[in-house]
Protein backbone atom coordinates (compact mmCIF):
# COMPACT_ATOMS: atom_id res chain seq x y z
CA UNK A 1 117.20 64.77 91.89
CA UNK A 2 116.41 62.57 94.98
CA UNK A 3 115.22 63.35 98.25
CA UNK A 4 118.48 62.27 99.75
CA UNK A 5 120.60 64.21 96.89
CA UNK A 6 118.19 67.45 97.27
CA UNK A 7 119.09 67.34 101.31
CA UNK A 8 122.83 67.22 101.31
CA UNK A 9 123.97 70.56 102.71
CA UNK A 10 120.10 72.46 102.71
CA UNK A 11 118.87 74.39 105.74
CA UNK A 12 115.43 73.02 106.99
CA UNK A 13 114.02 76.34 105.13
CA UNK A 14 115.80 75.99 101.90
CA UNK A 15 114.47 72.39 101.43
CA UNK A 16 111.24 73.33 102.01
CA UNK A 17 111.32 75.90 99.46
CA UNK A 18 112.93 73.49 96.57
CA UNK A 19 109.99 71.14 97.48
CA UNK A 20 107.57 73.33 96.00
CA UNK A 21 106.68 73.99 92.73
CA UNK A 22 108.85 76.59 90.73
CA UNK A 23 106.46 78.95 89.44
CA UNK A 24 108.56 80.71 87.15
CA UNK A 25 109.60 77.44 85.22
CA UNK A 26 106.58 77.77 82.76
CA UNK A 27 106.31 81.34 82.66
CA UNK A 28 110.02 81.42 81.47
CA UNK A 29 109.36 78.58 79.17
CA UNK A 30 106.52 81.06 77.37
CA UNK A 31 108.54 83.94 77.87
CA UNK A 32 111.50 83.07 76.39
CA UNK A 33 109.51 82.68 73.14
CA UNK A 34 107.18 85.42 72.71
CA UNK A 35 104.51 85.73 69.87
CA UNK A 36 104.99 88.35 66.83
CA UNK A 37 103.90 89.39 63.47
CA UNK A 38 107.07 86.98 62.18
CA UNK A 39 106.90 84.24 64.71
CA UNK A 40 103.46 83.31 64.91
CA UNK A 41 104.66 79.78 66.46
CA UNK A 42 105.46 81.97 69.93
CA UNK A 43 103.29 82.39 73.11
CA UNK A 44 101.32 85.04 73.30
CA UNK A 45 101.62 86.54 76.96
CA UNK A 46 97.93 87.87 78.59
CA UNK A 47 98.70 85.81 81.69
CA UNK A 48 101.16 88.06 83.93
CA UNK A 49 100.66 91.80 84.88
CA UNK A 50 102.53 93.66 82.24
CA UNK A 51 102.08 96.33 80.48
CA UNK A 52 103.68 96.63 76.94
CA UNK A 53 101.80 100.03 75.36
CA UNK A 54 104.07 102.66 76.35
CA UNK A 55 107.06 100.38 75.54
CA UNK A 56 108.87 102.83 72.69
CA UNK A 57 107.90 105.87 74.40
CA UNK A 58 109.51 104.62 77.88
CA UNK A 59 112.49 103.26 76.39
CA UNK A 60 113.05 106.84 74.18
CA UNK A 61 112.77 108.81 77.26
CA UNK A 62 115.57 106.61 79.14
CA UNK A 63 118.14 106.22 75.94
CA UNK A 64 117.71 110.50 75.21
CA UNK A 65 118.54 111.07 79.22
CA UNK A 66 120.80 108.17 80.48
CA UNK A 67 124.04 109.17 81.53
CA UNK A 68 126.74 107.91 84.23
CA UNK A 69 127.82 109.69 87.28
CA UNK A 70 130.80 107.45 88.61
CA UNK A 71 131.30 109.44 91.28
CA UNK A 72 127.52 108.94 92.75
CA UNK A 73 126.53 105.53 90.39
CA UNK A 74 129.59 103.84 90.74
CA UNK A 75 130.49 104.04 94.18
CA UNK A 76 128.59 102.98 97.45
CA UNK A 77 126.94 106.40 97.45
CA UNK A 78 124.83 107.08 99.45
CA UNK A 79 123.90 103.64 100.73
CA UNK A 80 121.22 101.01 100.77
CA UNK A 81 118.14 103.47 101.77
CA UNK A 82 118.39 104.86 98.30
CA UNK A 83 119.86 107.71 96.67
CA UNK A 84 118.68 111.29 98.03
CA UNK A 85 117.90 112.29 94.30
CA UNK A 86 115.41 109.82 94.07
CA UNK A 87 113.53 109.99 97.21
CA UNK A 88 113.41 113.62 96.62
CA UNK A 89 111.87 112.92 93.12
CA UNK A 90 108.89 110.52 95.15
CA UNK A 91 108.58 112.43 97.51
CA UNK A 92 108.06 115.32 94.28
CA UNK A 93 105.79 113.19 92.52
CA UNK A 94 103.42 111.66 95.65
CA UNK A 95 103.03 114.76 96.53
CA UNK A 96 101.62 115.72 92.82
CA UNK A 97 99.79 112.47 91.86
CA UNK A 98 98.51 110.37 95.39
CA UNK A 99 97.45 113.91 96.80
CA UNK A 100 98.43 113.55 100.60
CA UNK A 101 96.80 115.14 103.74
CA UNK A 102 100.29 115.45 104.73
CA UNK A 103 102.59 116.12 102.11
CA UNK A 104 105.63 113.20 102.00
CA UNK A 105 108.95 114.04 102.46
CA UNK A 106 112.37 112.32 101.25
CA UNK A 107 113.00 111.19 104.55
CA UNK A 108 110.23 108.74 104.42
CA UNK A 109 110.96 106.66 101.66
CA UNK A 110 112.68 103.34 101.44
CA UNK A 111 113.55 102.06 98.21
CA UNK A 112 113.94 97.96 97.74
CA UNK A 113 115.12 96.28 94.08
CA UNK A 114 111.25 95.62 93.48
CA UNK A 115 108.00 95.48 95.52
CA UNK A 116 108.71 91.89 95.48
CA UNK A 117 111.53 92.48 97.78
CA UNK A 118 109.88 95.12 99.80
CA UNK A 119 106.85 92.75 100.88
CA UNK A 120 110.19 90.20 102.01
CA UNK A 121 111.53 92.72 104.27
CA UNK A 122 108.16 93.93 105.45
CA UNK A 123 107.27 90.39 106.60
CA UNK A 124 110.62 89.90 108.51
CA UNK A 125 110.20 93.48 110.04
CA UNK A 126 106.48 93.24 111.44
CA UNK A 127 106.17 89.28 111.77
CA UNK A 128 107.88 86.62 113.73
CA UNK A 129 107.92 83.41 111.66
CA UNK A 130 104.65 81.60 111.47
CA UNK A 131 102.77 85.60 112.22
CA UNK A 132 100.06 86.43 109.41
CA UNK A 133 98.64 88.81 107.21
CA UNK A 134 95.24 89.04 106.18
CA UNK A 135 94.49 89.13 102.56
CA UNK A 136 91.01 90.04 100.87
CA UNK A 137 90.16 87.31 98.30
CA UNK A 138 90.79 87.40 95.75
CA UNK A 139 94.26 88.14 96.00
CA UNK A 140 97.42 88.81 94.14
CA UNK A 141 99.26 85.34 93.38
CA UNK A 142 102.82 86.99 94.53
CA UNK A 143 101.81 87.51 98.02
CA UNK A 144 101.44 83.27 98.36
CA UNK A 145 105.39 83.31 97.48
CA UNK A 146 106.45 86.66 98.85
CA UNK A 147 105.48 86.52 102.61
CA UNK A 148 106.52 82.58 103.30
CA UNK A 149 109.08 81.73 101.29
CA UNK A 150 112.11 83.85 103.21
CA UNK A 151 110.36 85.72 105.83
CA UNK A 152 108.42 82.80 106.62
CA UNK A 153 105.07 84.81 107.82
CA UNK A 154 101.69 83.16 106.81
CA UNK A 155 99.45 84.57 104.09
CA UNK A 156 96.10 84.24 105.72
CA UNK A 157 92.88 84.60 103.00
CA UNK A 158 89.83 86.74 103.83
CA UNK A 159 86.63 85.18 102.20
CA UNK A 160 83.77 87.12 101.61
CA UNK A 161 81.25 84.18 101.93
CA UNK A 162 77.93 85.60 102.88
CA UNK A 163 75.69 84.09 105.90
CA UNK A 164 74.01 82.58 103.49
CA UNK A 165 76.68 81.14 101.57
CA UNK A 166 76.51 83.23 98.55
CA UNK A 167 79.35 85.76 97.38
CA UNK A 168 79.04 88.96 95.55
CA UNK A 169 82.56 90.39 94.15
CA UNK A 170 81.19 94.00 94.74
CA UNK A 171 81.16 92.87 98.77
CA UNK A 172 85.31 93.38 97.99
CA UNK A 173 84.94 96.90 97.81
CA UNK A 174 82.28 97.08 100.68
CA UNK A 175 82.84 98.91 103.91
CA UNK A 176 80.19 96.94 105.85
CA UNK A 177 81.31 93.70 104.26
CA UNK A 178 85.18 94.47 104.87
CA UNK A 179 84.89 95.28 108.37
CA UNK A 180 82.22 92.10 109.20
CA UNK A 181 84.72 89.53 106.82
CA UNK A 182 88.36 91.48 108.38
CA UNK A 183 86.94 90.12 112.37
CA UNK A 184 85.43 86.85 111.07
CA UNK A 185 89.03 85.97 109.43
CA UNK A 186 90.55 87.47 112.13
CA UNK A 187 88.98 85.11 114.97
CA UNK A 188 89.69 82.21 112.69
CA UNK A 189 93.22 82.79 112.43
CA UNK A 190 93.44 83.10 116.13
CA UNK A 191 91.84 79.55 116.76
CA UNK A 192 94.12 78.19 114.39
CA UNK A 193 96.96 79.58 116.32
CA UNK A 194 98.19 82.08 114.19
CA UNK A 195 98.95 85.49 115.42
CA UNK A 196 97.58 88.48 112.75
CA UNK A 197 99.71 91.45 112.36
CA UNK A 198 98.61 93.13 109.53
CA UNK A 199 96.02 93.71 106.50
CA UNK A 200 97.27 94.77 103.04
CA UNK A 201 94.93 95.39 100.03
CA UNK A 202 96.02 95.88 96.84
CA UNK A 203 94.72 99.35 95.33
CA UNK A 204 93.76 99.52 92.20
CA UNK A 205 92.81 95.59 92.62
CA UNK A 206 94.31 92.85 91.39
CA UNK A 207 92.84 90.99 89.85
CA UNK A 208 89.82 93.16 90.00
CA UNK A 209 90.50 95.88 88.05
CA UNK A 210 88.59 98.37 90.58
CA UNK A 211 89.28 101.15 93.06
CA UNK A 212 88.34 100.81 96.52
CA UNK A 213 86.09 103.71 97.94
CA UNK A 214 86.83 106.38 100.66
CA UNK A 215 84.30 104.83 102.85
CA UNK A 216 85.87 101.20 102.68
CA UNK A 217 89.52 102.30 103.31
CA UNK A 218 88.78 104.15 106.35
CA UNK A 219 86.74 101.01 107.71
CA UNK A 220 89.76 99.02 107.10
CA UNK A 221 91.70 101.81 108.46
CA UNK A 222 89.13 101.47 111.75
CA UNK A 223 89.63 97.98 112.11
CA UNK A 224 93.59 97.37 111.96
CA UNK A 225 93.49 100.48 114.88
CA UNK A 226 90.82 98.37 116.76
CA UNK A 227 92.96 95.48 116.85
CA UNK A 228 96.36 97.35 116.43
CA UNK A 229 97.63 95.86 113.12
CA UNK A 230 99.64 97.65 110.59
CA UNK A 231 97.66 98.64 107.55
CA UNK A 232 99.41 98.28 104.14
CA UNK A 233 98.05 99.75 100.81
CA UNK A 234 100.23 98.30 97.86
CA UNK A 235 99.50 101.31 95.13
CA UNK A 236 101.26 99.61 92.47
CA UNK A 237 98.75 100.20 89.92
CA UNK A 238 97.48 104.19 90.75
CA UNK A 239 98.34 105.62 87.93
CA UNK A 240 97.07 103.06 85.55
CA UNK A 241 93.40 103.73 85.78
CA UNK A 242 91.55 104.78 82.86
CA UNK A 243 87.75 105.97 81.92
CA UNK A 244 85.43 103.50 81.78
CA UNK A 245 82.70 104.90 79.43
CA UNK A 246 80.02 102.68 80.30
CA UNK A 247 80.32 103.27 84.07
CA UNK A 248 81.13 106.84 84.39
CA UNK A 249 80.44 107.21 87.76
CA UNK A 250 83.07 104.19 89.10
CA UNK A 251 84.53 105.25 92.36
CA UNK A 252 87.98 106.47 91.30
CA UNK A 253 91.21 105.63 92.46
CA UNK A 254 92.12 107.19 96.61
CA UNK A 255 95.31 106.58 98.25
CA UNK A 256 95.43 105.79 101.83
CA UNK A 257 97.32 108.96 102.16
CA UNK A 258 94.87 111.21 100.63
CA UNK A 259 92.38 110.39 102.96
CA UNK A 260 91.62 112.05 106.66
CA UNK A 261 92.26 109.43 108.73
CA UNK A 262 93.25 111.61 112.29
CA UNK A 263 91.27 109.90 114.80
CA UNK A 264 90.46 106.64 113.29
CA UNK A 265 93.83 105.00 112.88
CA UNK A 266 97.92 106.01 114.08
CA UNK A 267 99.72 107.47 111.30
CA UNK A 268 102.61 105.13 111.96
CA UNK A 269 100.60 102.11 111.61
CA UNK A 270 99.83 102.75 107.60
CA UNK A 271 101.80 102.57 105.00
CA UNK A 272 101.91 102.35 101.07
CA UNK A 273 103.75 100.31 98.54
CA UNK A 274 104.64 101.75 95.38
CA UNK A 275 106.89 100.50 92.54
CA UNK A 276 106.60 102.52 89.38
CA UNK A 277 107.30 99.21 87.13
CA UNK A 278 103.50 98.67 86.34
CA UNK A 279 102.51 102.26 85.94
CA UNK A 280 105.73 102.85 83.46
CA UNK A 281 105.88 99.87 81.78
CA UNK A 282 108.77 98.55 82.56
CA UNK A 283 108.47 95.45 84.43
CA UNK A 284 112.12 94.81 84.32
CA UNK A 285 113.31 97.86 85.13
CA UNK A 286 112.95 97.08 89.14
CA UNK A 287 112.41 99.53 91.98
CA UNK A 288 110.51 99.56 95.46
CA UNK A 289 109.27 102.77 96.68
CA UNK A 290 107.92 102.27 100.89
CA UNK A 291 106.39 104.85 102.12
CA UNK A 292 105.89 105.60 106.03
CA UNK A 293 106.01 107.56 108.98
CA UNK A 294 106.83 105.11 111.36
CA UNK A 295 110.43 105.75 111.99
CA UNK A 296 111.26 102.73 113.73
CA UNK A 297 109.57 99.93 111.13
CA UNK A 298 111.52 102.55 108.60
CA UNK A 299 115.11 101.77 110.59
CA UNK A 300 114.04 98.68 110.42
CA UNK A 301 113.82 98.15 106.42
CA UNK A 302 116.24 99.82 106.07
CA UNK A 303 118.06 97.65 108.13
CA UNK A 304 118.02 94.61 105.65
CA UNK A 305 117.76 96.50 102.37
CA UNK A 306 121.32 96.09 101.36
CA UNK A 307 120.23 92.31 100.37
CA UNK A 308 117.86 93.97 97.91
CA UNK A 309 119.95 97.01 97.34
CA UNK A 310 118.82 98.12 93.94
CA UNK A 311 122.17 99.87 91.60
CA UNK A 312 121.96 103.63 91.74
CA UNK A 313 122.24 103.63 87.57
CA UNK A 314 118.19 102.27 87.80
CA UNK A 315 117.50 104.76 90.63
CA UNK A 316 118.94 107.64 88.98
CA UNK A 317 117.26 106.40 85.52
CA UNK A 318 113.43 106.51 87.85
CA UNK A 319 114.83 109.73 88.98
CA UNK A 320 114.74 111.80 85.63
CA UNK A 321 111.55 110.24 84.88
CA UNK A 322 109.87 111.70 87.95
CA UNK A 323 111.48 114.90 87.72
CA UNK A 324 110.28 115.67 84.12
CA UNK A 325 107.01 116.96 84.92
CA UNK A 326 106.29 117.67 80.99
CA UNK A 327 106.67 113.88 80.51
CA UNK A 328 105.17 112.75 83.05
CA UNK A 329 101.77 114.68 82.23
CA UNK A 330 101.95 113.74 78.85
CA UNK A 331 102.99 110.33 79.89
CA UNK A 332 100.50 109.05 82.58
CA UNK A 333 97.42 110.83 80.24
CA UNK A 334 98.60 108.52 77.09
CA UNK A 335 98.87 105.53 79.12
CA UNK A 336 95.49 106.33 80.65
CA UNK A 337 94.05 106.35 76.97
CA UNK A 338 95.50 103.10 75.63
CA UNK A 339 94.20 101.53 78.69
CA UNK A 340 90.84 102.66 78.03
CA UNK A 341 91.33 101.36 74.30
CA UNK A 342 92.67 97.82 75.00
CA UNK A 343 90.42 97.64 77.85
CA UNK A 344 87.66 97.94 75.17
CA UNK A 345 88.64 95.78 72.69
CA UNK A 346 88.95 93.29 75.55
CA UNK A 347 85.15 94.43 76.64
CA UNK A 348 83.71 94.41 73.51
CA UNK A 349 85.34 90.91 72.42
CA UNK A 350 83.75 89.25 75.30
CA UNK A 351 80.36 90.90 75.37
CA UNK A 352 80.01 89.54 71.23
CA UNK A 353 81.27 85.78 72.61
CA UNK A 354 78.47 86.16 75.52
CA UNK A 355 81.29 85.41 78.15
CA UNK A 356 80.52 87.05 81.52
CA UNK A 357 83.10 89.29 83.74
CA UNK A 358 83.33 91.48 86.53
CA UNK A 359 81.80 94.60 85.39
CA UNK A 360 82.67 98.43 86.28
CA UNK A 361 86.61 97.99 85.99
CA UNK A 362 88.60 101.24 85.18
CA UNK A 363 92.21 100.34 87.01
CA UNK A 364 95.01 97.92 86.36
CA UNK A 365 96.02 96.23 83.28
CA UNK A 366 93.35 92.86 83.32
CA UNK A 367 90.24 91.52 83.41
CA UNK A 368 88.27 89.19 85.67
CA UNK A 369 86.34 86.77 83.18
CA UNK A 370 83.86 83.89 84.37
CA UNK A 371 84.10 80.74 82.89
CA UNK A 372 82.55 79.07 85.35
CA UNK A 373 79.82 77.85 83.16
CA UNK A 374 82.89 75.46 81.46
CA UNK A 375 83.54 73.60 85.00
CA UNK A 376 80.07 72.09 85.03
CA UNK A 377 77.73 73.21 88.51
CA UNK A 378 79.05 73.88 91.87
CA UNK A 379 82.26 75.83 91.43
CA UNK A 380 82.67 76.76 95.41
CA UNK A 381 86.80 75.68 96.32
CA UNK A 382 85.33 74.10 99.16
CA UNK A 383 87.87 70.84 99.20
CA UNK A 384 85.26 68.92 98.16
CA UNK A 385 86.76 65.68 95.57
CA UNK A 386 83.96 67.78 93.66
CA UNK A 387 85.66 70.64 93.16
CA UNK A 388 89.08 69.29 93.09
CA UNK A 389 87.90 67.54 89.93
CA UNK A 390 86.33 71.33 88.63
CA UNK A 391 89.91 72.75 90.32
CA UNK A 392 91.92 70.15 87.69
CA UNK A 393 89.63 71.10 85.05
CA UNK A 394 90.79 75.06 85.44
CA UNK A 395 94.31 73.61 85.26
CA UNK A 396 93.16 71.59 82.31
CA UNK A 397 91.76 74.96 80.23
CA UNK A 398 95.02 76.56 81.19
CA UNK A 399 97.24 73.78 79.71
CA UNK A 400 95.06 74.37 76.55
CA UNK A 401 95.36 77.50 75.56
CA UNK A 402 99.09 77.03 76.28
CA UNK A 403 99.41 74.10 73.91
CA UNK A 404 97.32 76.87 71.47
CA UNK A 405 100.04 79.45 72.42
CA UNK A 406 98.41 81.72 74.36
CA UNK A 407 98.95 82.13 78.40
CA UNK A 408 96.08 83.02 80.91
CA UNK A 409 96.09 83.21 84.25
CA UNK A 410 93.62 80.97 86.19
CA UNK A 411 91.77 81.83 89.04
CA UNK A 412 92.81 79.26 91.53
CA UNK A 413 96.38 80.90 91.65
CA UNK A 414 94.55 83.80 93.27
CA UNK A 415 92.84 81.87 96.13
CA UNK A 416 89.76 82.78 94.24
CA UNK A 417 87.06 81.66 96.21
CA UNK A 418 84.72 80.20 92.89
CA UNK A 419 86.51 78.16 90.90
CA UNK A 420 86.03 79.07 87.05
CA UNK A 421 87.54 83.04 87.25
CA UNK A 422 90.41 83.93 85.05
CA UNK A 423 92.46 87.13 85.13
CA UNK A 424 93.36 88.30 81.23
CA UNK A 425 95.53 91.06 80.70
CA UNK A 426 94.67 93.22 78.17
CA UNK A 427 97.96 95.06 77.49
CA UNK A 428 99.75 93.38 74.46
CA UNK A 429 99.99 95.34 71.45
CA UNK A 430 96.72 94.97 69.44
CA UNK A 431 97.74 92.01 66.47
CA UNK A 432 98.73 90.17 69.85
CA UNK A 433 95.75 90.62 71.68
CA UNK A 434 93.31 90.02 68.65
CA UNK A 435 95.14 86.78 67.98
CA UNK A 436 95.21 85.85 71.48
CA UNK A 437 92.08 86.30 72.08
CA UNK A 438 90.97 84.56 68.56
CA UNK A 439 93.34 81.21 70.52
CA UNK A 440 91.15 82.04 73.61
CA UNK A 441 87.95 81.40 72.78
CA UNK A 442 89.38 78.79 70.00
CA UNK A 443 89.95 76.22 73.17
CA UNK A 444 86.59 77.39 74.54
CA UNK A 445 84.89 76.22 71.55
CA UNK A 446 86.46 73.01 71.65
CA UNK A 447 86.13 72.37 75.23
């Protein structure tokens, strides 16, 4: 399609959004023919954030307990805030699992057709177009599409470049670091012009695999209050953290709502994502869960969450799940272990190759492994035509292992700040991850 043909009858916002690249195009490609036991010509998937090891035991729960109401399912109900049963059943299992000063209540929770959606309608509710967000690199890939693309507010990076122009990925979790990095970013942005509203952190991290400590959260918690920005903890992965047997004594995952913050920051000024997707493994089973006590920003999403109104059949299906406390325990404990396992097998696969990664994980469903050695010396993303040759060659590996039939996710699509990181996720059933990881290091040895 040309220019001219791709501008007849687009808004200024929708043609800027068709002029970038569609970053679900290859995933579906890869998707749409998955790798198995019988069709060992397929892709084998360790490049996106999902979770297939409680797959069976998921999908039994929901076919032995599914069941239509038409009178509440098929009807407008109770509207586009979400159904009463399920808030109840968050508010229920918060209460239980993310261990609150203050215990949540119904009343407080928004639900969105996916965190996806919810991070839209945050943007529009918090930012005027062109407003930012700070971001701790590295960062989630998602948040570069879902802050700009309808809400139009500006993802704005956080690098954790020491004076002397080294970087430590341990300075991510860092109180002292966070607070010194959070005002450095924050001045920048405002001598670019850009007006900072908020901070979110992802906790458990992606693509870090780690939990961030008490001390750490509150400083972040003290600076957002010092500069009166919203604080938001996306808590998508806080049930999927496992034990780490050769770090015991990793800090462990701590909600933002667990933790005393009276005095250091307004209650209505931090909030939590949650969508149980990641934690249940079912990544296509969508629901949003926002959490706050800020009654106003509440109104507010609720305001524009009939355009991601999610059907009451999936929020009644989350609904039995959280209320079946004898599943759930049994549930969240299994997961736990199989994380653990795969996380392992990854681990120990690695450490016999002699391939480097970011040590001390025990959250989320991936790994952070170095390859920087493979993109030759000097792997800063500096801008440099350096680096934008070392940048192509990360693209480059990527293509490779695709053409080999496996997917990983590079580094750059996380605003990594070295160039030669890449997130694996550890998740597929074991004859998919032992062959993909056999295709992984297959390309390596080639390279």
């Amino acid at each position: 399609m040309s220019v001219n043909d791709s501008a007849k009858g687009l808004s200024k916002r929708a043609l800027e959004n068709v002029s970038k690249p569609d970053h679900w195009a290859p995933l579906i490609k890869s998707l749409s023919n998955p790798w198995s036991e019988t069709n060992t010509d397929g892709t084998i998937i360790l490049g996106i954030a999902e979770n297939t090891l409680m797959h069976k035991e998921i999908a039994d729960h929901i076919t032995r307990n599914f069941a239509i109401d038409p009178q509440s399912q098929l009807t407008y109900g109770n509207g586009p805030q979400g159904s009463p049963r399920l808030r109840s059943g968050l508010a229920g299992f918060f209460n239980e699992r993310f261990h609150p000063i203050t215990e949540t209540t119904a009343e407080e929770f928004v639900i969105t057709a996916g965190v996806t959606a919810m991070i839209d309608h945050l943007t529009w509710c918090i930012c005027n177009e062109g407003e930012g967000i700070l971001f701790p690199q590295p960062l989630y890939t998602g948040f570069t599409n879902d802050v700009p693309t309808r809400s139009r507010g500006r993802v704005v990076p956080v690098s954790f470049e020491r004076e002397d122009g080294s970087l430590e990925l341990a300075d991510v979790f860092d109180a002292a670091a966070n607070s010194r990095c959070l005002e450095r970013a924050l001045r920048q942005a405002e001598t670019d012009g850009v007006k900072v509203k908020a901070v979110m952190i992802t906790n458990p991290h992606n693509p870090l695999g780690k939990c961030y400590p008490p001390e750490t959260i509150e400083a972040i918690a003290a600076f957002c209050a010092k500069h009166k920005l919203h604080y938001l903890s996306d808590e998508i992965y806080a049930l999927s953290t496992f034990e780490n047997t050769a770090y015991p004594k990793v800090t462990p995952f701590y909600s933002v709502l667990s933790l005393q913050l009276d005095g250091i920051i307004d209650p209505s000024f931090f909030h939590v994502l949650y969508g149980p997707a990641k934690d249940f493994c079912a990544n296509g089973l969508r629901l949003g869960a926002f959490y706050t006590r800020n009654s106003m920003l509440r109104q507010a999403m609720i305001s524009v969450t009939t355009f991601a109104w999610q059907s009451y059949l999936t929020q009644d299906t989350w609904a039995r799940i959280l209320e079946d406390a004898a599943f759930l325990a049994w549930y969240i404990a299994e997961n736990q272990r199989r994380l653990a396992e795969h996380y392992r097998i990854l681990t120990d696969f690695l450490d016999e190759q002699s391939i480097p990664y970011f040590r001390g994980g025990n959250a989320g469903i991936f790994l952070w492994v170095d390859l920087r050695r493979h993109l030759d010396s000097g792997t800063r993303s500096d801008g440099s035509a350096a680096n934008s040759l070392r940048a192509a060659k990360e693209v480059q590996l990527s293509d490779a292992w695709l053409l080999k039939g496996v997917m990983i996710a590079r580094g750059g699509k996380f605003l990594s700040e070295e160039l030669g990181w890449f997130r694996i996720t550890f998740t597929a059933e074991k004859p998919a991850l032992r062959e993909g990881l056999r295709r992984f290091v297959e390309v390596l040895d080639e390279d």
